[in-house]
Structure formats: structure tokens, C-alpha cells
C-alpha atoms as a PDB file:
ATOM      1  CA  UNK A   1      21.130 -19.745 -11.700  1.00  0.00           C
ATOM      2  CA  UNK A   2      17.600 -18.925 -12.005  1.00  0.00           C
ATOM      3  CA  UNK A   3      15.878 -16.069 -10.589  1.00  0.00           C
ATOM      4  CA  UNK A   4      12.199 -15.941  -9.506  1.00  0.00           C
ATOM      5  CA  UNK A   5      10.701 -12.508  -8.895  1.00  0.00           C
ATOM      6  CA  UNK A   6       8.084 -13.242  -5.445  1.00  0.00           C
ATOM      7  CA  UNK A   7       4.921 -11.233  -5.131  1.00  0.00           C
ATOM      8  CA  UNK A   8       3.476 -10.633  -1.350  1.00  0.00           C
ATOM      9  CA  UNK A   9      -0.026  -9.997  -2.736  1.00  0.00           C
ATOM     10  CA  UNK A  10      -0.638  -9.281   1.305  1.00  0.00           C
ATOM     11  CA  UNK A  11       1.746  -6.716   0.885  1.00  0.00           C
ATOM     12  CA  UNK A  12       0.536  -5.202  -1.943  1.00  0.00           C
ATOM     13  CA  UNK A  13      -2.053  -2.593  -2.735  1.00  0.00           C
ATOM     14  CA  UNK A  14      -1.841  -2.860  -6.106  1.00  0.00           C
ATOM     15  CA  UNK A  15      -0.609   0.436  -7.403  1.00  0.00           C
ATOM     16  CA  UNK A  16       0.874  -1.343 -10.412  1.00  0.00           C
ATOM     17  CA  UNK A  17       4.278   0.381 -11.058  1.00  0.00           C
ATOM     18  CA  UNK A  18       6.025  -3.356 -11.058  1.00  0.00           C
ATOM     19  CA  UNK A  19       3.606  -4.155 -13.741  1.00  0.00           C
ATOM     20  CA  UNK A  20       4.658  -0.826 -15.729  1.00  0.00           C
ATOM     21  CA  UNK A  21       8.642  -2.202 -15.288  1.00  0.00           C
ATOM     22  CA  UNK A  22       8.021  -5.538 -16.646  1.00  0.00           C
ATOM     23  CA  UNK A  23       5.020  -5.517 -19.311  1.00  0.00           C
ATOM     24  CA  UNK A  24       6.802  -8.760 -21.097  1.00  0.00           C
ATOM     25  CA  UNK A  25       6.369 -10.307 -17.347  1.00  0.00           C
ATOM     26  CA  UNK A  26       3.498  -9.707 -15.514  1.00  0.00           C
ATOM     27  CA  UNK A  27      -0.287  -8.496 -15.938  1.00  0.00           C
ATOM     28  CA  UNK A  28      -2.857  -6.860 -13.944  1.00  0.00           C
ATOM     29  CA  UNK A  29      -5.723  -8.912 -12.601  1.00  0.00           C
ATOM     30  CA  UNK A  30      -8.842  -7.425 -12.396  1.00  0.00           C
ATOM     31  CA  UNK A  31      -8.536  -5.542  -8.952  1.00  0.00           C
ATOM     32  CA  UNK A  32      -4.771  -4.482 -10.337  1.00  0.00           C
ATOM     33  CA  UNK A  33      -2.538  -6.599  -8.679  1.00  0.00           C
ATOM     34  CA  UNK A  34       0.543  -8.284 -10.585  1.00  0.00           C
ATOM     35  CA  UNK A  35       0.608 -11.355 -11.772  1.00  0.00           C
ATOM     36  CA  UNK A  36       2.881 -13.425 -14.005  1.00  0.00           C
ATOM     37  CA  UNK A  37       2.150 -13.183 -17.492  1.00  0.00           C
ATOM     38  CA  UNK A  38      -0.106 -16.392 -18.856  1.00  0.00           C
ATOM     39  CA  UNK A  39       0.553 -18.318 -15.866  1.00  0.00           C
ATOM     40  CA  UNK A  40      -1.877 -19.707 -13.120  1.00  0.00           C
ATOM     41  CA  UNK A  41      -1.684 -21.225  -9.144  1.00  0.00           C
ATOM     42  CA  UNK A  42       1.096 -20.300  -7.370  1.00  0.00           C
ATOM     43  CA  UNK A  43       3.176 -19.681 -10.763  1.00  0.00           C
ATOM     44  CA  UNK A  44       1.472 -16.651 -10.135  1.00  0.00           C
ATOM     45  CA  UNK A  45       3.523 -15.288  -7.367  1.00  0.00           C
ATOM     46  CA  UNK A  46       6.795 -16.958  -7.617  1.00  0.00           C
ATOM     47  CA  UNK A  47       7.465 -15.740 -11.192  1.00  0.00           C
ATOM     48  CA  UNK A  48      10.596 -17.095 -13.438  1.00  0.00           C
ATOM     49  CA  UNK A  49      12.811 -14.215 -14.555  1.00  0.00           C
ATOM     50  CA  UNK A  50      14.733 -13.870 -17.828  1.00  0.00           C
ATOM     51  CA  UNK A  51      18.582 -12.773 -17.609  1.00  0.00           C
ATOM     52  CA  UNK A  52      17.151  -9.908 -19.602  1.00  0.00           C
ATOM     53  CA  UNK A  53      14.496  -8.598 -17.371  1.00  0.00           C
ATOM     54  CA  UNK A  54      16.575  -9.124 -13.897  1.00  0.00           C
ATOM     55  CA  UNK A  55      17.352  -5.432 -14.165  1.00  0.00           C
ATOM     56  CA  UNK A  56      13.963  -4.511 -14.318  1.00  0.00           C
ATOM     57  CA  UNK A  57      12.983  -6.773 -11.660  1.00  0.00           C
ATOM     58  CA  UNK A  58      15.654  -5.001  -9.286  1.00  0.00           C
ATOM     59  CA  UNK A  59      13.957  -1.795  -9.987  1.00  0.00           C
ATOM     60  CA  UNK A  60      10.864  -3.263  -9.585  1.00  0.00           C
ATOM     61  CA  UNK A  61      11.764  -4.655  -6.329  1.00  0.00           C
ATOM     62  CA  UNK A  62      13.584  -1.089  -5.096  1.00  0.00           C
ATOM     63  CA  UNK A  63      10.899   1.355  -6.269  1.00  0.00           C
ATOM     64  CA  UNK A  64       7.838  -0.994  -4.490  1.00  0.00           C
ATOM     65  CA  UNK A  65       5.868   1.697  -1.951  1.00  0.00           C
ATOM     66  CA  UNK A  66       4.752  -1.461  -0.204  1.00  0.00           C
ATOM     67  CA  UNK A  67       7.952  -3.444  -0.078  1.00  0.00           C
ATOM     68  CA  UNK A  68       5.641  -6.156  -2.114  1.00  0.00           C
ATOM     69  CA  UNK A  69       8.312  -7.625  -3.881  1.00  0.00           C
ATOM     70  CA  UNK A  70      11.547 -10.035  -3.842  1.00  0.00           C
ATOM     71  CA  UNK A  71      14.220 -11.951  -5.571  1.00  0.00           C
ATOM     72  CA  UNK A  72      14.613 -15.172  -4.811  1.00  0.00           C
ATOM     73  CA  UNK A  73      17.815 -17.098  -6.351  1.00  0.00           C
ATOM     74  CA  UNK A  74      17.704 -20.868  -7.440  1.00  0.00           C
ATOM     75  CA  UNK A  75      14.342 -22.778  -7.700  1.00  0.00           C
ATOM     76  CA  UNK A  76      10.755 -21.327  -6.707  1.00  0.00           C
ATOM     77  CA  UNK A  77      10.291 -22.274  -2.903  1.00  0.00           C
ATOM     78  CA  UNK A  78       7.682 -25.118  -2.083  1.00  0.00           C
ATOM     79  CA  UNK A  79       4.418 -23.569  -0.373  1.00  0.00           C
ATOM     80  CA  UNK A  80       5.064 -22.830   2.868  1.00  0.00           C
ATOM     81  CA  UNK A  81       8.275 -22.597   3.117  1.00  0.00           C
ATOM     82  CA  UNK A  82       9.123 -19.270   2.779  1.00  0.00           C
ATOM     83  CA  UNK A  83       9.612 -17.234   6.373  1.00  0.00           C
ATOM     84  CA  UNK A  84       7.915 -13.689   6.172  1.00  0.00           C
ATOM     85  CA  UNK A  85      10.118 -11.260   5.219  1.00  0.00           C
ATOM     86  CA  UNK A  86      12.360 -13.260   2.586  1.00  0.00           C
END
């Protein structure tokens, strides 16, 4: 099953740790919030994971100040339909 790391850029106040976790996965932009690595729209936000960085992700996702951050299993979500807080 695939895993898609989600990024609340509302949320966020771009402190960068997640970016530190997963360098092979996401960049900076240039006000230092994450984004996916290479990709653009909302591939930006809803970003496929790698059985190999899932770990990292977790971590990611734990040590967030903001609480910026989720897992989502299966297939990114369509726009608009995600509730707040999943």
C-alpha cells in the first residue's frame, strides 16, 4: 500500500526539521517551507513515500512543533476532500 506524507502548509511555519529528516524527499522553497522533491501543484503537498523513508516520515510527522504533518495510507486524496485534521 502506498503511503503519501501530507503537508498543512497552513500549519506550518516553516522551521524545516521535516526537511532535515528526509533530504532524498523534500526541499525548501524559498520562504523555507517543505516541499516534495522535483515535483509541482498539489504533488507538492501530498508527497509519495518510499518503503525506505516511511521511518523517517514517522519521525518527521512526531517531532513537527506545528503538528504540520500526516500519513495518509492508499492513494493521494482528490482536492478537497480531506476534513481538517486528517
Amino acid at each position: 500500500m502506498k503511503t503519501h506524507l501530507h503537508i498543512d502548509w497552513t500549519s506550518c511555519d516553516g522551521r524545516g526539521l521535516c526537511a532535515e529528516l528526509l533530504p532524498g524527499v523534500l526541499d525548501r522553497d524559498d520562504w523555507g517551507y517543505p516541499v516534495a522533491r522535483g515535483k509541482v501543484g498539489r504533488d507538492r503537498t501530498d508527497v509519495p513515500l518510499r518503503d525506505a523513508d516511511r521511518e523517517a516520515a514517522q519521525e518527521a510527522v512526531f517531532l513537527c512543533p506545528k503538528l504540520a504533518l500526516s500519513l495518509l495510507a492508499g492513494s493521494a486524496p482528490e482536492p478537497g476532500t480531506r476534513m481538517p485534521g486528517q
